[in-house]
PDB file of N, CA and C in Angstrom:
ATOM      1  N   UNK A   1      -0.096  -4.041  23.455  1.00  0.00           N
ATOM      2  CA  UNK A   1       0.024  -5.062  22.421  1.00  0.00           C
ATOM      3  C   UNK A   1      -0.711  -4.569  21.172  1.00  0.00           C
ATOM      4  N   UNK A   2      -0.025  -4.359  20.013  1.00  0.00           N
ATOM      5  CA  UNK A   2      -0.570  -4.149  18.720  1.00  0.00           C
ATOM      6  C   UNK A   2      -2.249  -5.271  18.626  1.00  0.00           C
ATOM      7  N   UNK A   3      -3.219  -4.555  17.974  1.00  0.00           N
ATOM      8  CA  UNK A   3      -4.363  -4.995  17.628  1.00  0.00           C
ATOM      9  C   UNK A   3      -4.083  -6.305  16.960  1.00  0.00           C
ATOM     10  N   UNK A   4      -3.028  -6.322  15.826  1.00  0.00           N
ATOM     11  CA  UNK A   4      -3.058  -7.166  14.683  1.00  0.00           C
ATOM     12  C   UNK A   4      -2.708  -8.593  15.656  1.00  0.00           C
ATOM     13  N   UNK A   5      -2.139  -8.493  16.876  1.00  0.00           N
ATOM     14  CA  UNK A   5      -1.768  -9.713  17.705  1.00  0.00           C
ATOM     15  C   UNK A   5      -3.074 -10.342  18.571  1.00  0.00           C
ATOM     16  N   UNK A   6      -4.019  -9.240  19.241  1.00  0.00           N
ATOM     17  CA  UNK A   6      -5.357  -9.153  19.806  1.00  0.00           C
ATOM     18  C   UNK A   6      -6.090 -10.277  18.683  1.00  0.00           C
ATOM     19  N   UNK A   7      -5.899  -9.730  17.227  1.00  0.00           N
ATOM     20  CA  UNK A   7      -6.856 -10.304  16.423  1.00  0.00           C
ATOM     21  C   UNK A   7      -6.702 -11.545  15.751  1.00  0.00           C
ATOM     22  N   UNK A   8      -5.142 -12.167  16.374  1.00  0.00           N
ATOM     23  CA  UNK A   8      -4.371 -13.459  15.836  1.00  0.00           C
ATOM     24  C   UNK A   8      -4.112 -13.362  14.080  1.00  0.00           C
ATOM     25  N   UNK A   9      -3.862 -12.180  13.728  1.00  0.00           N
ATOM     26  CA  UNK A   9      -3.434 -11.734  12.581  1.00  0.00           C
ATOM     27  C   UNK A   9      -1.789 -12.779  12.402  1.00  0.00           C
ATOM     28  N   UNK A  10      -2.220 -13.658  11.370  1.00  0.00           N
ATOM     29  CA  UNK A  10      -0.763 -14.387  11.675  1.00  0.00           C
ATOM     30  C   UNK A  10       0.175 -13.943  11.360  1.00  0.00           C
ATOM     31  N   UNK A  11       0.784 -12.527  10.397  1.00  0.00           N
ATOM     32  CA  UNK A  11       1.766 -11.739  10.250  1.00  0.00           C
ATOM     33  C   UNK A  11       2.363 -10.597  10.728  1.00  0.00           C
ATOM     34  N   UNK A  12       0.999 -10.379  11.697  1.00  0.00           N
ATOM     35  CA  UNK A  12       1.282  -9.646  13.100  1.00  0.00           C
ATOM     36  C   UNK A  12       1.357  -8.434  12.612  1.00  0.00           C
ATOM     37  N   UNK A  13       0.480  -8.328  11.249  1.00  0.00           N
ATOM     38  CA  UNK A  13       0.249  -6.323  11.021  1.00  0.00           C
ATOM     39  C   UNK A  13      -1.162  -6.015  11.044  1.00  0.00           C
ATOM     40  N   UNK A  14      -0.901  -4.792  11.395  1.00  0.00           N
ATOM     41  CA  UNK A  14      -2.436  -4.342  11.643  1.00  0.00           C
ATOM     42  C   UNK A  14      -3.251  -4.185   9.915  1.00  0.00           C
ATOM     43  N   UNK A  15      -4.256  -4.101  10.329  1.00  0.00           N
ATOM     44  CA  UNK A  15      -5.354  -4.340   9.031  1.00  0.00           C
ATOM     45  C   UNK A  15      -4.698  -3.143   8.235  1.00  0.00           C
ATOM     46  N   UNK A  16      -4.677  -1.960   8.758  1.00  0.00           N
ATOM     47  CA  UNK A  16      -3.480  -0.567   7.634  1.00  0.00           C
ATOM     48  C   UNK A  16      -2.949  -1.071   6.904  1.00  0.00           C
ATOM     49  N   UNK A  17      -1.631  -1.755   7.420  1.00  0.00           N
ATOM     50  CA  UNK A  17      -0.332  -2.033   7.238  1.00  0.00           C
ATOM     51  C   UNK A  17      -0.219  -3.220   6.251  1.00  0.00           C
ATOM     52  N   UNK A  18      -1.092  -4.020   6.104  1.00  0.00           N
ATOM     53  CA  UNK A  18      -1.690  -5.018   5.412  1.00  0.00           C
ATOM     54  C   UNK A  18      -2.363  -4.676   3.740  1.00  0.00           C
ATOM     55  N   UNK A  19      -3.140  -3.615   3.955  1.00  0.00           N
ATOM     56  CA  UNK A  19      -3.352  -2.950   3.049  1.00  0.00           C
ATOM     57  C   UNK A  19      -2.009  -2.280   2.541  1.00  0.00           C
ATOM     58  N   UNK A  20      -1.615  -1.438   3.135  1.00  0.00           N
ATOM     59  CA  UNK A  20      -0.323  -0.794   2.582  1.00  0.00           C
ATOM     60  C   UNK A  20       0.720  -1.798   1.736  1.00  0.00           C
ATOM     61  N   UNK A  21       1.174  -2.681   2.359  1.00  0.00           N
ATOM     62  CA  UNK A  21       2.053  -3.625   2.139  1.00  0.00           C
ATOM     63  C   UNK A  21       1.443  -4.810   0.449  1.00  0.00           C
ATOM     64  N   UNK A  22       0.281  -4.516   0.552  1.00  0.00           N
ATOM     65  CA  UNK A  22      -0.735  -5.244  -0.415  1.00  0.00           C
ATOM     66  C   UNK A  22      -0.753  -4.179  -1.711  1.00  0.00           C
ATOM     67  N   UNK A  23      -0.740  -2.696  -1.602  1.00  0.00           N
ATOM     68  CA  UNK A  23      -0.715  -1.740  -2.566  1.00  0.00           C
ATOM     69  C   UNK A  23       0.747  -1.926  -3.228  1.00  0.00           C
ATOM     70  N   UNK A  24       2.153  -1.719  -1.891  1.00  0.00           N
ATOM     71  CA  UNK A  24       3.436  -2.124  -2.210  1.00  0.00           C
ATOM     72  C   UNK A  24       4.070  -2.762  -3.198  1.00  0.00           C
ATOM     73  N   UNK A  25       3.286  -4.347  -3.007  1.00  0.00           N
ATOM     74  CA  UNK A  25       2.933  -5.490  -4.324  1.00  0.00           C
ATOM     75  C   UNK A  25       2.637  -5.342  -5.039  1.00  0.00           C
ATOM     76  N   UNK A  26       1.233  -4.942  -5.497  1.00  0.00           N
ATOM     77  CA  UNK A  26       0.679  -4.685  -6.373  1.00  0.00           C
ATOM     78  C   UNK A  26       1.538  -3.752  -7.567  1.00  0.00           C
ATOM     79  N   UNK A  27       1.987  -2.677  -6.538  1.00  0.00           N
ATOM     80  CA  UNK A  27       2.622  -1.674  -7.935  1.00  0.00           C
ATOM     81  C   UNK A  27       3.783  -1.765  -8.516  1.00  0.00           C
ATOM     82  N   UNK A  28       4.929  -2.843  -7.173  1.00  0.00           N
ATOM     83  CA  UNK A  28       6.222  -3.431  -7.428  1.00  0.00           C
ATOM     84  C   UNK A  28       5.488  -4.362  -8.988  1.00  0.00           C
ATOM     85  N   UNK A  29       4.534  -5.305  -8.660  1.00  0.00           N
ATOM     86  CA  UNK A  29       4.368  -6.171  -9.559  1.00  0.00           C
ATOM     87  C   UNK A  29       3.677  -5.549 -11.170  1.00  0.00           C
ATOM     88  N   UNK A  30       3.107  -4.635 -10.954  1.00  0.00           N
ATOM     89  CA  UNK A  30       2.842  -3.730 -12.118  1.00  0.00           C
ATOM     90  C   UNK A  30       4.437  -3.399 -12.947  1.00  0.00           C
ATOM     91  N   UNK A  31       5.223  -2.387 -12.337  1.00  0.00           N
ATOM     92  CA  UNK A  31       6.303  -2.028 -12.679  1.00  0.00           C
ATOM     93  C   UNK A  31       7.176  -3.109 -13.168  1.00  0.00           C
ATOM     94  N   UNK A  32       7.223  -4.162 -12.431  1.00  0.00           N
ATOM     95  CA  UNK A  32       8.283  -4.994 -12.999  1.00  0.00           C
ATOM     96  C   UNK A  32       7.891  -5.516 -14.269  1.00  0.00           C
ATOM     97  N   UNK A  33       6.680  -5.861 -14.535  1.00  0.00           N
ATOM     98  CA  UNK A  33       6.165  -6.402 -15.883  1.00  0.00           C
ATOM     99  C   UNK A  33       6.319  -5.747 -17.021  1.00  0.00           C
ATOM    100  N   UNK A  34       6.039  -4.027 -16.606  1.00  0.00           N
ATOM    101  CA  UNK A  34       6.471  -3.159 -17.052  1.00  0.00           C
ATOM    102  C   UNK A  34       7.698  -2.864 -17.937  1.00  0.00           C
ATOM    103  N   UNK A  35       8.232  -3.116 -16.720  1.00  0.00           N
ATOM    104  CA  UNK A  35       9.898  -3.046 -17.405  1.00  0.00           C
ATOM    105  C   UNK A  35      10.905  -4.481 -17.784  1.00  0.00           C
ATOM    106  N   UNK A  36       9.901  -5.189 -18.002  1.00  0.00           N
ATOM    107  CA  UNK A  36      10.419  -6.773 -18.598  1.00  0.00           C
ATOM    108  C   UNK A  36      10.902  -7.432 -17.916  1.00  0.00           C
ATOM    109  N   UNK A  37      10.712  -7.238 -15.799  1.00  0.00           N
ATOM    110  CA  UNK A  37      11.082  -8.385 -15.042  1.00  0.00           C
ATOM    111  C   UNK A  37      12.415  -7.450 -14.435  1.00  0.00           C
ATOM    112  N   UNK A  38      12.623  -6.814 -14.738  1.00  0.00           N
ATOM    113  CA  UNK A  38      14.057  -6.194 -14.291  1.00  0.00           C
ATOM    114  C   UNK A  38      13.881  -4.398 -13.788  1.00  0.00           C
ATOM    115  N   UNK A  39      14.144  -3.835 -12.931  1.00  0.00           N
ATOM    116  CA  UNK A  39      13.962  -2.656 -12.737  1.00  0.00           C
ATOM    117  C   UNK A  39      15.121  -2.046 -12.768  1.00  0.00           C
ATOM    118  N   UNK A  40      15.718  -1.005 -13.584  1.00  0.00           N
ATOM    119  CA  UNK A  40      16.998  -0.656 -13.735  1.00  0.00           C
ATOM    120  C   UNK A  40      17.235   0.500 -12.662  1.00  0.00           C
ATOM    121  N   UNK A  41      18.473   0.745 -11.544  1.00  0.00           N
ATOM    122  CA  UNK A  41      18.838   1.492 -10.822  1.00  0.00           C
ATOM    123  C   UNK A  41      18.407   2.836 -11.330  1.00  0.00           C
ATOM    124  N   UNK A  42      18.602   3.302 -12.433  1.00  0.00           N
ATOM    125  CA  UNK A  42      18.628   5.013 -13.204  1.00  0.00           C
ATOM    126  C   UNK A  42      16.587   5.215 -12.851  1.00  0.00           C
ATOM    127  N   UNK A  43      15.865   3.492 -12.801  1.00  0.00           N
ATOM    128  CA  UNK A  43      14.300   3.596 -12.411  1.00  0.00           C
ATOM    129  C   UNK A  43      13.871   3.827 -11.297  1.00  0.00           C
ATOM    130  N   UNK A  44      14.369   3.862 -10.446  1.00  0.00           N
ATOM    131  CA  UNK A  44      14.494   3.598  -8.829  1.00  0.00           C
ATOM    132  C   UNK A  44      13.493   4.733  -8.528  1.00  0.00           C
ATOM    133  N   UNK A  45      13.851   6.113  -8.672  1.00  0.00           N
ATOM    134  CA  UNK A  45      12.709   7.331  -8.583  1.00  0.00           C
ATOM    135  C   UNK A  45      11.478   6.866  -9.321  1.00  0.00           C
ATOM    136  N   UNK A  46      11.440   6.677 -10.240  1.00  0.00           N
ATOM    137  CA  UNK A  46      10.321   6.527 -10.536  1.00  0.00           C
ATOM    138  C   UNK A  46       9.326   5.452 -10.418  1.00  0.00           C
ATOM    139  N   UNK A  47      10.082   4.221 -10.199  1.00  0.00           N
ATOM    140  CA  UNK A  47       9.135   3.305  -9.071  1.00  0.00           C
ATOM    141  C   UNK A  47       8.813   3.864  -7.966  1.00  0.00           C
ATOM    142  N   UNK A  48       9.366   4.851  -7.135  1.00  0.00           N
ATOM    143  CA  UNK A  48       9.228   4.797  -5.810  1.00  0.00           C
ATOM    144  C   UNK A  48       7.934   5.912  -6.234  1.00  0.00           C
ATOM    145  N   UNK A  49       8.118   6.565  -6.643  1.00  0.00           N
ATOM    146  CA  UNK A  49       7.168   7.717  -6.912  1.00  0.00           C
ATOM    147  C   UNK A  49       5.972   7.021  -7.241  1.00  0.00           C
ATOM    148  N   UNK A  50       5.759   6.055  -8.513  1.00  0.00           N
ATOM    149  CA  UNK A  50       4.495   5.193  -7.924  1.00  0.00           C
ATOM    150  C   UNK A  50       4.415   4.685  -7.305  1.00  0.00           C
ATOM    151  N   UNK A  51       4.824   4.044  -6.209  1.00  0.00           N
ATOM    152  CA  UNK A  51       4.646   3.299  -5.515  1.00  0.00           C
ATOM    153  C   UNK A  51       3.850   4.126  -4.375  1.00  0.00           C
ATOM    154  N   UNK A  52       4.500   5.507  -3.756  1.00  0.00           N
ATOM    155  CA  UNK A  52       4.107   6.421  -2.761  1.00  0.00           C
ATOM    156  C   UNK A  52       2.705   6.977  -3.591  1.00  0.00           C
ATOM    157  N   UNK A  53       1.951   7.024  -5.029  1.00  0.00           N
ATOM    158  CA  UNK A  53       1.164   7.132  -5.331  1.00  0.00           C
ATOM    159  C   UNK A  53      -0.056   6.660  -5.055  1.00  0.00           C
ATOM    160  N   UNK A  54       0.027   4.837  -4.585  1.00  0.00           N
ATOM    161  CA  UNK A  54      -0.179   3.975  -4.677  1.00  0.00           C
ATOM    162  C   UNK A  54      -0.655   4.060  -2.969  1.00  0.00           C
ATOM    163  N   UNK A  55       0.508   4.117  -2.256  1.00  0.00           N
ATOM    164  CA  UNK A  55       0.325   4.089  -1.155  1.00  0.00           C
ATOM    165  C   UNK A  55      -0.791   5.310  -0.799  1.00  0.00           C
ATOM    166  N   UNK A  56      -0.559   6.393  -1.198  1.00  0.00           N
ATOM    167  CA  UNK A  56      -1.695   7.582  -1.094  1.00  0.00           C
ATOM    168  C   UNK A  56      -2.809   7.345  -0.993  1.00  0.00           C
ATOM    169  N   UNK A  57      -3.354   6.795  -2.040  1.00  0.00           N
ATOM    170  CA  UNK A  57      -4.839   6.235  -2.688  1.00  0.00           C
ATOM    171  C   UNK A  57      -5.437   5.329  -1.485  1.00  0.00           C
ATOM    172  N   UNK A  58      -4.215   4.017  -1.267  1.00  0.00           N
ATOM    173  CA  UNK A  58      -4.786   3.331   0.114  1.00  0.00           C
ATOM    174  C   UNK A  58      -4.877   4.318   1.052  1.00  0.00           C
ATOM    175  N   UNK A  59      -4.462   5.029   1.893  1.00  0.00           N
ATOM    176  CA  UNK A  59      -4.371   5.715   3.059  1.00  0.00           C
ATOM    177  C   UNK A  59      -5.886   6.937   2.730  1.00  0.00           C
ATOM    178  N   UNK A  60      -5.644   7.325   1.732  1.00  0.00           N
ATOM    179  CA  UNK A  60      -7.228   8.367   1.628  1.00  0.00           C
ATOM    180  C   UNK A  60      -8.426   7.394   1.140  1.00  0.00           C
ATOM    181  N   UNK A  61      -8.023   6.236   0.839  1.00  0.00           N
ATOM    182  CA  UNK A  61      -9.408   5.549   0.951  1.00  0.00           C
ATOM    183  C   UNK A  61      -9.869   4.731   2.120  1.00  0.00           C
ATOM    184  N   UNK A  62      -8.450   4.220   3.009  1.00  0.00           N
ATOM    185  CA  UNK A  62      -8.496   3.788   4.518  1.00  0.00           C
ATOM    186  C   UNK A  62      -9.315   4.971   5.131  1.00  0.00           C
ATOM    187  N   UNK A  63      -9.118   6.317   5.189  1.00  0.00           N
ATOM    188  CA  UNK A  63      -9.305   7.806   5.738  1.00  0.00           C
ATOM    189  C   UNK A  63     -11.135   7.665   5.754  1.00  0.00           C
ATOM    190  N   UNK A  64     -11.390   7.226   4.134  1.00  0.00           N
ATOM    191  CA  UNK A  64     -13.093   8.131   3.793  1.00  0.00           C
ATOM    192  C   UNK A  64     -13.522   6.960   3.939  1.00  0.00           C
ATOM    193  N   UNK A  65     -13.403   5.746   4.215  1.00  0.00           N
ATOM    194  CA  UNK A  65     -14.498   4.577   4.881  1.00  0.00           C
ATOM    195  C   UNK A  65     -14.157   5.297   6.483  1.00  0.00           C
ATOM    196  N   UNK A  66     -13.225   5.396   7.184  1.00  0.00           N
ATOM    197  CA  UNK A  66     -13.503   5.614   8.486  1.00  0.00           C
ATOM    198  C   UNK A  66     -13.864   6.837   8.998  1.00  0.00           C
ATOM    199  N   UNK A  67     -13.718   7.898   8.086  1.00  0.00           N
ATOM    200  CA  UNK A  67     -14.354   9.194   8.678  1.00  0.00           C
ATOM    201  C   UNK A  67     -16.179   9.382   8.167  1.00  0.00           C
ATOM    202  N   UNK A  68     -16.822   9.377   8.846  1.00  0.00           N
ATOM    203  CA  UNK A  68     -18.278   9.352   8.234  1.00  0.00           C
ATOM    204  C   UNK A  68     -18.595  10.912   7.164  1.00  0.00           C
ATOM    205  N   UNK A  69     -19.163  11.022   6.256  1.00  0.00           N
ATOM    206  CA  UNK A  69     -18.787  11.887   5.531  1.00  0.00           C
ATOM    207  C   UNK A  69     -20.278  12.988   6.385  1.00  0.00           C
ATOM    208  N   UNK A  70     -20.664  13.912   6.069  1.00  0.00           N
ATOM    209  CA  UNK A  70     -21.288  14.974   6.610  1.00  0.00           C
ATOM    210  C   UNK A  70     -22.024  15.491   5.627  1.00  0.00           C
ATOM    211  N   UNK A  71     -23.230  15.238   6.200  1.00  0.00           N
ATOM    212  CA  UNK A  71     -24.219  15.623   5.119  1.00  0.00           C
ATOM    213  C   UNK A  71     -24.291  17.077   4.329  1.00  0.00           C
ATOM    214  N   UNK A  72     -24.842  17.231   3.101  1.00  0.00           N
ATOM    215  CA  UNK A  72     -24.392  18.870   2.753  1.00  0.00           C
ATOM    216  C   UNK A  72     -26.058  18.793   2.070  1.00  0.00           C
TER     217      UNK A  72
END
C-alpha cells in the first residue's frame, strides 16, 4: 500500500508527488498569465520545457533535504 494511503493523505499521493504536482501549478499558472490566459499550440515546447525545469528544482531540492550533506 502506497505511504500517501498509510498517512490518510486524502488525494492519495505521496508527499513527492504532491510537491511535483504543486511545482506543475505553479508554472502552468505562471505561463498562462504570461501569455494572457491562453497558451498557444506553436507554445506547447516551451511550456513544457519550463515546466520540466520546474519539476528539476523540486526533485534536487526533495534529493539535498534527504541526503545528509558530508562534511568537507
Amino acid at each position: 500500500m502506497p505511504d500517501a494511503f498509510v498517512v490518510g493523505d486524502p488525494d492519495g499521493l505521496s508527499p513527492l508527488l504532491v510537491e511535483l504536482r504543486d511545482a506543475v501549478a505553479r508554472e502552468l499558472h505562471a505561463q498562462l498569465a504570461m501569455r494572457g490566459e491562453r497558451i498557444e499550440l506553436a507554445d506547447l515546447p516551451e511550456v513544457a520545457y519550463q515546466i520540466t525545469l520546474r519539476m528539476d528544482e523540486t526533485l534536487r531540492s526533495t534529493r539535498s533535504h534527504r541526503r545528509p550533506q558530508s562534511p568537507e
